[in-house]
Protein backbone atom coordinates (compact mmCIF):
# COMPACT_ATOMS: atom_id res chain seq x y z
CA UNK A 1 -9.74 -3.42 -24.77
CA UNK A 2 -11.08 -0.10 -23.47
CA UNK A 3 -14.97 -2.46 -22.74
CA UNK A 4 -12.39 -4.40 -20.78
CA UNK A 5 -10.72 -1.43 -18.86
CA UNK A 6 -14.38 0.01 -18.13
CA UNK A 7 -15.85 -3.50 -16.75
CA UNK A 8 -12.24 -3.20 -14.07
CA UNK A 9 -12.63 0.22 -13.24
CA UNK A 10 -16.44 0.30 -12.21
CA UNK A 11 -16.23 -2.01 -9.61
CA UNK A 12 -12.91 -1.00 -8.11
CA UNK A 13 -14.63 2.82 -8.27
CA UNK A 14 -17.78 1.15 -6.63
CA UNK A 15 -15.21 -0.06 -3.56
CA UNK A 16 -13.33 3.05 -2.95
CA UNK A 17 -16.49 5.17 -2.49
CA UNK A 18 -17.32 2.59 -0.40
CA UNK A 19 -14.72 2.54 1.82
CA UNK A 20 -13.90 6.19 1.89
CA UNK A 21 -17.53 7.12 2.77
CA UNK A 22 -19.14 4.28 4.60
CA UNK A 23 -16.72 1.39 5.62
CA UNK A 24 -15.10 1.90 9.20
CA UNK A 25 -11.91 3.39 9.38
CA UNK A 26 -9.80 -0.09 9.25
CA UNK A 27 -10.83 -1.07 6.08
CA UNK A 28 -9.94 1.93 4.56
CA UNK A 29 -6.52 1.83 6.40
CA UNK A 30 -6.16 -1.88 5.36
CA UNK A 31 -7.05 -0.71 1.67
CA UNK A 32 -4.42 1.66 1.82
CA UNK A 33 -1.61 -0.91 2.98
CA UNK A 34 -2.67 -3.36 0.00
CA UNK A 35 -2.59 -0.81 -2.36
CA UNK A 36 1.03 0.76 -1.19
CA UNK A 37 2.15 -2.98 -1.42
CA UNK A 38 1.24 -3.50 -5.09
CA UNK A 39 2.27 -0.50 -5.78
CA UNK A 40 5.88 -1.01 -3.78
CA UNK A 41 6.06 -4.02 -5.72
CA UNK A 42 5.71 -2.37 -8.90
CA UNK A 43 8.65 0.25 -7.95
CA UNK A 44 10.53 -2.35 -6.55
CA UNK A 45 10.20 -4.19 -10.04
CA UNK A 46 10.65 -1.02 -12.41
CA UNK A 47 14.33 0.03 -10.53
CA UNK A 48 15.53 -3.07 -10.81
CA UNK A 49 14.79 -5.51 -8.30
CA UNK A 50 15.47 -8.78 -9.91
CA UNK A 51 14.63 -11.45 -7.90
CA UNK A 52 10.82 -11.60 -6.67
CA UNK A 53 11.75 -12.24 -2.78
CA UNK A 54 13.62 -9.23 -3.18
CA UNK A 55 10.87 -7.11 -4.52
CA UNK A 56 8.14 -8.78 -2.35
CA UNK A 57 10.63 -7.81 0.85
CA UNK A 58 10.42 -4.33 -0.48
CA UNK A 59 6.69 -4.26 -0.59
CA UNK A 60 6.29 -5.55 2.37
CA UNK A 61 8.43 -3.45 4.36
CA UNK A 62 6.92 -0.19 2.39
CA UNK A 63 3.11 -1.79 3.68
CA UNK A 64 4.71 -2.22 7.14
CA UNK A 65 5.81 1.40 7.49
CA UNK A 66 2.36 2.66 5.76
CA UNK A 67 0.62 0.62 8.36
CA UNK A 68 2.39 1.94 11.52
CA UNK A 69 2.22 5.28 10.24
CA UNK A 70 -1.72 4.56 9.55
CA UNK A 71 -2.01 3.43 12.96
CA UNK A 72 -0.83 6.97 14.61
CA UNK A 73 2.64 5.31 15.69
CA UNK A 74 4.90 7.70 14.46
CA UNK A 75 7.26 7.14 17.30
CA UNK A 76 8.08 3.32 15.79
CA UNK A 77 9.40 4.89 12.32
CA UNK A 78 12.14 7.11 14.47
CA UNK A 79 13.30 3.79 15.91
CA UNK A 80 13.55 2.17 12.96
CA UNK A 81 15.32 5.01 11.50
CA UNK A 82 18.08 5.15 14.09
CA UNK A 83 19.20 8.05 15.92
CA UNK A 84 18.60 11.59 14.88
CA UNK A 85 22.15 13.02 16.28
């Protein structure tokens, strides 16, 4: 189990440095989307979300927001978010 675990962990370790020191900056912002979406996925699944469209709507969405806010576009979020008044 833990041979298992240590086989997984070296390569994924071997692609973060990678991207956080040498790949170009939208890889690593691409990496960061895919990651928030599993991980929105697995939120979506452990509150409750019962139906997999559901929770892959939910991880998507999370992904979509990471991404704009990624892309310096904070100005999209406040019009998704409605009105401040």
């Amino acid at each position: 189990m833990l041979f298992s675990r240590v086989l997984t962990a070296v390569p994924l370790m071997a692609a973060l440095f990678w991207a956080v020191l040498a790949a170009p900056g939208g890889i690593f912002v691409w990496m960061v989307v895919g990651i928030t979406a599993l991980a929105a996925r697995e939120w979506g699944v452990l509150s409750g979300l019962e139906f997999r469209v559901s929770q892959i709507l939910y991880a998507l969405i999370v992904a979509a927001l990471v991404w704009v806010l990624a892309a310096g576009r904070p100005d999209v979020i406040c019009v998704i978010a409605g009105p401040t008044k």
